[in-house]
PDB file of N, CA and C in Angstrom:
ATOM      1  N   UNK A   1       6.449   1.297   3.463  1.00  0.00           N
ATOM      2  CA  UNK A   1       6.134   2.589   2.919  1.00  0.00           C
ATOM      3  C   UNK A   1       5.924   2.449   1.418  1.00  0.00           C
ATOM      4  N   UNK A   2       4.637   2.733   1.136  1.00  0.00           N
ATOM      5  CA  UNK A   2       4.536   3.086  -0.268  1.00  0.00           C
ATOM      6  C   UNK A   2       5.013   4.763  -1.357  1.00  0.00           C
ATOM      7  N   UNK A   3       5.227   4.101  -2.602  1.00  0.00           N
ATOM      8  CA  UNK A   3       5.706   5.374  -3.148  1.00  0.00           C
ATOM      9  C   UNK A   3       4.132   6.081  -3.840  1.00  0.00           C
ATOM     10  N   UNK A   4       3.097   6.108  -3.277  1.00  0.00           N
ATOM     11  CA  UNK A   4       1.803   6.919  -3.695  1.00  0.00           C
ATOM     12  C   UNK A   4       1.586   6.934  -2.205  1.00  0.00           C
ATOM     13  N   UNK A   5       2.131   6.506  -1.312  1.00  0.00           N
ATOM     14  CA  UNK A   5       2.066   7.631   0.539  1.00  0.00           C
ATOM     15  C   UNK A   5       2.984   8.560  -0.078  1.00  0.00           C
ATOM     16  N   UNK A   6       4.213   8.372  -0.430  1.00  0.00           N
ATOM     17  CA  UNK A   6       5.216   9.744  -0.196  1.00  0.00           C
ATOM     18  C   UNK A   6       4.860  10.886  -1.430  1.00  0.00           C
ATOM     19  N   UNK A   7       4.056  10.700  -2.109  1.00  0.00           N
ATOM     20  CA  UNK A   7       3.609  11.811  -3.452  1.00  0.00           C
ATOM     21  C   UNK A   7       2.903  12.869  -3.091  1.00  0.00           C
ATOM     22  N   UNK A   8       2.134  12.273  -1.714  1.00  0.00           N
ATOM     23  CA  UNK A   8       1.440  12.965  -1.496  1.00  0.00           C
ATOM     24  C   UNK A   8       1.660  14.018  -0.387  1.00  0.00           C
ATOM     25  N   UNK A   9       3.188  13.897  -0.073  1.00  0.00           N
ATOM     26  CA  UNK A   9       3.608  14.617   1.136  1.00  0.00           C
ATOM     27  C   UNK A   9       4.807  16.349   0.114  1.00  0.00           C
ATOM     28  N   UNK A  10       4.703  16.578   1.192  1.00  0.00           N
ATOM     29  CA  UNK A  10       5.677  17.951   0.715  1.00  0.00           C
ATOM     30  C   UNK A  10       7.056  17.881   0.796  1.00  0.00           C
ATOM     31  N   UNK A  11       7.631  18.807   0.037  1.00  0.00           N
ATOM     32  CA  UNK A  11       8.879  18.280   0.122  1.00  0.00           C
ATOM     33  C   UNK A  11      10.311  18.399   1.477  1.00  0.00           C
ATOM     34  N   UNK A  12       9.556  19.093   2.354  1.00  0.00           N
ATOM     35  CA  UNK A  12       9.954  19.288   3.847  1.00  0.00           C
ATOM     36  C   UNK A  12       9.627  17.934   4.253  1.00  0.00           C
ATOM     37  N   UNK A  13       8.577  17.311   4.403  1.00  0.00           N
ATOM     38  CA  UNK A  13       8.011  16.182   5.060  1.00  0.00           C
ATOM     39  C   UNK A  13       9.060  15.283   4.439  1.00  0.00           C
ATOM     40  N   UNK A  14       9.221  15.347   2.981  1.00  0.00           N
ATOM     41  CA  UNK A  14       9.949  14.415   2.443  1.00  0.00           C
ATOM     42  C   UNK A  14      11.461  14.334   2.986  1.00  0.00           C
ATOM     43  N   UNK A  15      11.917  15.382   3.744  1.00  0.00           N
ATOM     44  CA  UNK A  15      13.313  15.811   3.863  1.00  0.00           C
ATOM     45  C   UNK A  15      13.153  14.849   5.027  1.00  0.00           C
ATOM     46  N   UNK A  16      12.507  15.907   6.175  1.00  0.00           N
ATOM     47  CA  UNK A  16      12.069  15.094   7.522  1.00  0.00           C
ATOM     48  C   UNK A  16      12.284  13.565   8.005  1.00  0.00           C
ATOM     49  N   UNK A  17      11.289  13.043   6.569  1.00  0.00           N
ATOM     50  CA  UNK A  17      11.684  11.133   6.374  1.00  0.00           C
ATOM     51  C   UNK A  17      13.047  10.729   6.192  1.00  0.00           C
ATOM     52  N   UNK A  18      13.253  11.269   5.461  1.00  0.00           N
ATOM     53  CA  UNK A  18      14.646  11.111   4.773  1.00  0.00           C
ATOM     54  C   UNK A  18      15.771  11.162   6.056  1.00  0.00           C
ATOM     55  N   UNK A  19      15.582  12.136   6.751  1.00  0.00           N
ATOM     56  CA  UNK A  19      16.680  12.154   7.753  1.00  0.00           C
ATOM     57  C   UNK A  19      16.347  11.193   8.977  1.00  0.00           C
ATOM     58  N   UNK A  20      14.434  10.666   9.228  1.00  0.00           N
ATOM     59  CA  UNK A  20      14.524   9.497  10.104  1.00  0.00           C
ATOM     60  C   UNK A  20      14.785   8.444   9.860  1.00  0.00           C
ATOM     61  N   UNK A  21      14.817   7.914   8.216  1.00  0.00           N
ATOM     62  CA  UNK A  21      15.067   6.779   7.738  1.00  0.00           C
ATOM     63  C   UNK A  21      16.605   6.634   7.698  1.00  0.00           C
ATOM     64  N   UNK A  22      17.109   7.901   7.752  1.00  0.00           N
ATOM     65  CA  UNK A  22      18.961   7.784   7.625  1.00  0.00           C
ATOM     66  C   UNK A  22      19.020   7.264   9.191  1.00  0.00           C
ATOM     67  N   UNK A  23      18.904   8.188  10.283  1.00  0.00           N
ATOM     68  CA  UNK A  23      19.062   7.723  11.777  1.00  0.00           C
ATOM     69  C   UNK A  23      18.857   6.734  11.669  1.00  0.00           C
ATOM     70  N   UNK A  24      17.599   5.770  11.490  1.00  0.00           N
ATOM     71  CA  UNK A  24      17.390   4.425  10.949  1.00  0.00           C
ATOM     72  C   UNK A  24      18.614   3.202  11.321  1.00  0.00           C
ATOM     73  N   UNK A  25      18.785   3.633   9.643  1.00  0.00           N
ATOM     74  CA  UNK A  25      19.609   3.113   9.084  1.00  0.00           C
ATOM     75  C   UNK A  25      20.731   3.082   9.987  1.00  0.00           C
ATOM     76  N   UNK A  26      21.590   4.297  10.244  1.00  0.00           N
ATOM     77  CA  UNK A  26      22.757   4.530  11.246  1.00  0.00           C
ATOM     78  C   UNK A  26      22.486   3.183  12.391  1.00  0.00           C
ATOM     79  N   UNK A  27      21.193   3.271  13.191  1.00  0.00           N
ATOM     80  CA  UNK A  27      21.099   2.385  14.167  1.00  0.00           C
ATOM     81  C   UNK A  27      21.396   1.042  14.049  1.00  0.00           C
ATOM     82  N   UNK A  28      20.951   0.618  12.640  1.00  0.00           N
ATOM     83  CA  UNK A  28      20.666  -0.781  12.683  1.00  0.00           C
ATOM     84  C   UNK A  28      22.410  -1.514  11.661  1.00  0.00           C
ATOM     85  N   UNK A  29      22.707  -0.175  11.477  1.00  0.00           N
ATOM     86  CA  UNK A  29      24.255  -0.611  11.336  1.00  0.00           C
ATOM     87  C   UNK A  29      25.019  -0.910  12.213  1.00  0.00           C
ATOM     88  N   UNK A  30      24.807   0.176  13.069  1.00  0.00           N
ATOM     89  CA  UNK A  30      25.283  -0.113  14.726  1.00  0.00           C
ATOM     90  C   UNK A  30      25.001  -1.849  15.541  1.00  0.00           C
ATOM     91  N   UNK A  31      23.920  -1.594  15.846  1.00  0.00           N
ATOM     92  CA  UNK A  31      22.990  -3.114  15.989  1.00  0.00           C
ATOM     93  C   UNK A  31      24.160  -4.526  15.029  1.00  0.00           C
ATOM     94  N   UNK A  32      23.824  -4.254  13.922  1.00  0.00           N
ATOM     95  CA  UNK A  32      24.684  -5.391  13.179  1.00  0.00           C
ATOM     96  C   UNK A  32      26.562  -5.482  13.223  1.00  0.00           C
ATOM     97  N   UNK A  33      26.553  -4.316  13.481  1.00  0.00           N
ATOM     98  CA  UNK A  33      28.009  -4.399  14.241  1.00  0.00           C
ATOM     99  C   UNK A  33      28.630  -4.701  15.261  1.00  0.00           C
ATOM    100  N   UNK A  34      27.772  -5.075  16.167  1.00  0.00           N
ATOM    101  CA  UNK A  34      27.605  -5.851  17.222  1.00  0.00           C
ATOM    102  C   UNK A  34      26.550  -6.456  18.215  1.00  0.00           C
ATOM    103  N   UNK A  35      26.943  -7.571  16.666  1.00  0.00           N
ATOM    104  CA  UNK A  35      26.000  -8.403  16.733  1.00  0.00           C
ATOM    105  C   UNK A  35      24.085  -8.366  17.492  1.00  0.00           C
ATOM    106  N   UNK A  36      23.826  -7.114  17.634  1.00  0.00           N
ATOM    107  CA  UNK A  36      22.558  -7.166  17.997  1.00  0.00           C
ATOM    108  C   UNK A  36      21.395  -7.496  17.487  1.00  0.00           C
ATOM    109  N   UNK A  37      21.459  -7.065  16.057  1.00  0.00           N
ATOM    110  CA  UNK A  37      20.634  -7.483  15.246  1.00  0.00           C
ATOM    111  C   UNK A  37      20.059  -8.854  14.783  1.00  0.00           C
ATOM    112  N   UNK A  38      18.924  -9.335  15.282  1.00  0.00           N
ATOM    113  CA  UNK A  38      18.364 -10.227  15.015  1.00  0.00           C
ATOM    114  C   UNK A  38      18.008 -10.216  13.577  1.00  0.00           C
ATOM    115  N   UNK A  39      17.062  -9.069  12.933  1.00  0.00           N
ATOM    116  CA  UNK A  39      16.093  -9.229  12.289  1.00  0.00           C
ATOM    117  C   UNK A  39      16.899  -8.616  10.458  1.00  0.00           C
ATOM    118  N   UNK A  40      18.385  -8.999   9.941  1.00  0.00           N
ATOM    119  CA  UNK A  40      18.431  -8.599   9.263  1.00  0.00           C
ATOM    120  C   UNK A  40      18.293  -8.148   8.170  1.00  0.00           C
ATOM    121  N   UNK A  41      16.528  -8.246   7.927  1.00  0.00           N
ATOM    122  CA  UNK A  41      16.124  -7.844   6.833  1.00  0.00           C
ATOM    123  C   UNK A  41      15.948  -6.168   6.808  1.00  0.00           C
ATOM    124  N   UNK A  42      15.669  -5.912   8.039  1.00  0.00           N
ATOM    125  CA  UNK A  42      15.242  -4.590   8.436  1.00  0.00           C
ATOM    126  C   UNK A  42      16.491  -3.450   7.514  1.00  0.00           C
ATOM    127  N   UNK A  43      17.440  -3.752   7.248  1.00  0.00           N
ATOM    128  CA  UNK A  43      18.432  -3.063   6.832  1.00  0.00           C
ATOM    129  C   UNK A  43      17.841  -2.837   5.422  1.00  0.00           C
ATOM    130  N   UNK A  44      17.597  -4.178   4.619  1.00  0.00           N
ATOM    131  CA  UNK A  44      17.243  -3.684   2.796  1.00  0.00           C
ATOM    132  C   UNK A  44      15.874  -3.056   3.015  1.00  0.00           C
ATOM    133  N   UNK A  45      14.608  -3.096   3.630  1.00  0.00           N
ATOM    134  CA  UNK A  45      13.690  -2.501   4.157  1.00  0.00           C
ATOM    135  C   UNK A  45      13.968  -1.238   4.112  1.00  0.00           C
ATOM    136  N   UNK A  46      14.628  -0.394   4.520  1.00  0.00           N
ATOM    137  CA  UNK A  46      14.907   0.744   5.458  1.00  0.00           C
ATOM    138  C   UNK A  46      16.218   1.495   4.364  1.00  0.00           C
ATOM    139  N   UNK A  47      16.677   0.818   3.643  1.00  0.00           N
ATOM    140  CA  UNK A  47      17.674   1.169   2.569  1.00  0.00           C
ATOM    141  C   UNK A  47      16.521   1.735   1.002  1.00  0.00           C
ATOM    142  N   UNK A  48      15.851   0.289   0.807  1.00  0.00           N
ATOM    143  CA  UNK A  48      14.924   0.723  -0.028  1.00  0.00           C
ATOM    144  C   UNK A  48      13.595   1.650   0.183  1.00  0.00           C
ATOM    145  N   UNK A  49      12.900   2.266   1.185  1.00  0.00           N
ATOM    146  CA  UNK A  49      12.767   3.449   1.997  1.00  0.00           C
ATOM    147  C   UNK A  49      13.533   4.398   1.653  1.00  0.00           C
ATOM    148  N   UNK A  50      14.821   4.357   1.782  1.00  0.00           N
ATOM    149  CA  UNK A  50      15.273   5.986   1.651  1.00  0.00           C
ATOM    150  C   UNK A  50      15.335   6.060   0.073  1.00  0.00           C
ATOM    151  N   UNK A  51      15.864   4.848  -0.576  1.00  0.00           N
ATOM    152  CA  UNK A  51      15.571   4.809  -2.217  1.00  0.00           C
ATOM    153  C   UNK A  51      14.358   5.548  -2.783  1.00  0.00           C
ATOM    154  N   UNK A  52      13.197   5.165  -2.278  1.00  0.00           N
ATOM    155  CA  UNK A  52      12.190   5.809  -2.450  1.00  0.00           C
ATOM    156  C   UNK A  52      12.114   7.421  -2.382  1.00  0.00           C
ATOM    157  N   UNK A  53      11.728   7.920  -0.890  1.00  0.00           N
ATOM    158  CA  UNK A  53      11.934   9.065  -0.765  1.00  0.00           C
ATOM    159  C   UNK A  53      12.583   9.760  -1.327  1.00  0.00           C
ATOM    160  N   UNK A  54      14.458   9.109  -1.730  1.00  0.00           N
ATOM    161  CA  UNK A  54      15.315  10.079  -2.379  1.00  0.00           C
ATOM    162  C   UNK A  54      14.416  10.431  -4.064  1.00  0.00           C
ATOM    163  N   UNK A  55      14.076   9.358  -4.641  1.00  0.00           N
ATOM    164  CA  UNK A  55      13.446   9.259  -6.012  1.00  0.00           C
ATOM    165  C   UNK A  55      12.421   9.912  -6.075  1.00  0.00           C
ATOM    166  N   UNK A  56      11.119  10.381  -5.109  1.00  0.00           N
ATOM    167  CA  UNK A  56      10.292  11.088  -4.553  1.00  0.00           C
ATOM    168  C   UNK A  56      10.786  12.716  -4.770  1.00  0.00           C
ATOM    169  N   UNK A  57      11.987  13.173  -4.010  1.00  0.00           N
ATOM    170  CA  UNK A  57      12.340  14.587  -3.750  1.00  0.00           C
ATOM    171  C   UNK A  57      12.772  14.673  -5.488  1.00  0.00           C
ATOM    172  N   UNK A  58      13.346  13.741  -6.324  1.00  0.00           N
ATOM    173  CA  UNK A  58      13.920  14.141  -7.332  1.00  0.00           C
ATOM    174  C   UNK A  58      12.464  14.758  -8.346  1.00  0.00           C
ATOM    175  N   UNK A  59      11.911  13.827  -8.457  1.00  0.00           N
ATOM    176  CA  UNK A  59      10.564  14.021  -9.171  1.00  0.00           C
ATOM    177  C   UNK A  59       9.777  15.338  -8.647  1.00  0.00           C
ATOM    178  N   UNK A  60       9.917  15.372  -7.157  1.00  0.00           N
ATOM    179  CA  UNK A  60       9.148  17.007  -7.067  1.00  0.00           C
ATOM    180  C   UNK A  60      10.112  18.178  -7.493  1.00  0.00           C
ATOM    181  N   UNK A  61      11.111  18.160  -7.703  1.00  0.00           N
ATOM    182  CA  UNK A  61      12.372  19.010  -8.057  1.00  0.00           C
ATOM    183  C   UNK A  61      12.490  18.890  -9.794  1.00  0.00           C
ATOM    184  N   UNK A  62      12.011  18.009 -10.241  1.00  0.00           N
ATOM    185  CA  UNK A  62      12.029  18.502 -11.580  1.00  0.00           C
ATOM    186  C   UNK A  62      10.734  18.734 -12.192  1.00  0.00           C
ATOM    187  N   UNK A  63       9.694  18.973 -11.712  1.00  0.00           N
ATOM    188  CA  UNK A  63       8.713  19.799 -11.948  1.00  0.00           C
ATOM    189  C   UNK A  63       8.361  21.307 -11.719  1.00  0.00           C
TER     190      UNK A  63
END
Protein backbone atom coordinates (compact mmCIF):
# COMPACT_ATOMS: atom_id res chain seq x y z
CA UNK A 1 0.00 0.00 0.00
CA UNK A 2 1.13 3.27 -0.98
CA UNK A 3 0.76 6.57 0.99
CA UNK A 4 -0.54 8.66 -2.46
CA UNK A 5 -3.33 5.40 -2.72
CA UNK A 6 -4.53 6.37 0.82
CA UNK A 7 -4.70 10.48 0.11
CA UNK A 8 -6.85 9.89 -2.10
CA UNK A 9 -9.48 8.02 -0.10
CA UNK A 10 -11.95 9.58 2.55
CA UNK A 11 -11.69 9.54 5.82
CA UNK A 12 -14.42 6.67 6.47
CA UNK A 13 -12.55 4.54 3.86
CA UNK A 14 -9.54 5.43 5.83
CA UNK A 15 -11.24 4.19 9.13
CA UNK A 16 -12.62 1.04 7.24
CA UNK A 17 -8.68 0.12 6.35
CA UNK A 18 -7.62 0.80 9.48
CA UNK A 19 -9.92 -1.63 11.18
CA UNK A 20 -9.03 -4.45 8.27
CA UNK A 21 -5.45 -3.93 8.68
CA UNK A 22 -5.97 -4.19 12.66
CA UNK A 23 -8.08 -7.73 12.12
CA UNK A 24 -4.96 -8.31 10.05
CA UNK A 25 -2.72 -7.88 12.26
CA UNK A 26 -4.83 -9.68 15.24
CA UNK A 27 -4.64 -12.84 12.81
CA UNK A 28 -1.21 -13.07 12.07
CA UNK A 29 -0.40 -12.64 15.80
CA UNK A 30 -2.52 -15.47 16.37
CA UNK A 31 -0.78 -17.51 13.42
CA UNK A 32 2.74 -16.66 15.10
CA UNK A 33 1.57 -17.79 18.35
CA UNK A 34 1.22 -20.92 17.25
CA UNK A 35 3.54 -21.43 15.32
CA UNK A 36 1.59 -21.12 11.99
CA UNK A 37 3.15 -18.54 10.49
CA UNK A 38 5.45 -19.21 7.84
CA UNK A 39 5.86 -15.93 6.21
CA UNK A 40 7.07 -13.59 9.06
CA UNK A 41 7.53 -10.66 7.32
CA UNK A 42 3.87 -10.20 6.78
CA UNK A 43 3.63 -8.80 10.39
CA UNK A 44 6.18 -5.45 9.74
CA UNK A 45 4.21 -5.23 6.28
CA UNK A 46 0.86 -4.98 7.83
CA UNK A 47 2.20 -2.95 11.04
CA UNK A 48 3.74 -0.39 8.68
CA UNK A 49 0.21 -0.26 6.74
CA UNK A 50 -1.59 0.74 9.67
CA UNK A 51 1.45 3.34 10.35
CA UNK A 52 0.48 4.77 7.27
CA UNK A 53 -3.18 5.03 7.33
CA UNK A 54 -2.97 6.15 11.04
CA UNK A 55 -0.51 9.20 9.63
CA UNK A 56 -3.04 9.58 6.66
CA UNK A 57 -6.29 10.19 9.13
CA UNK A 58 -3.94 12.63 11.14
CA UNK A 59 -3.11 14.85 8.13
CA UNK A 60 -6.85 14.88 6.95
CA UNK A 61 -7.81 16.00 10.59
CA UNK A 62 -5.56 18.78 10.70
CA UNK A 63 -6.71 20.46 7.76
Amino acid sequence: MKASDLRGKEPAELQKELEALLRAQFGLRMQLATQQLTNTSQLKKVRRDIARVRTMMKEKSAK
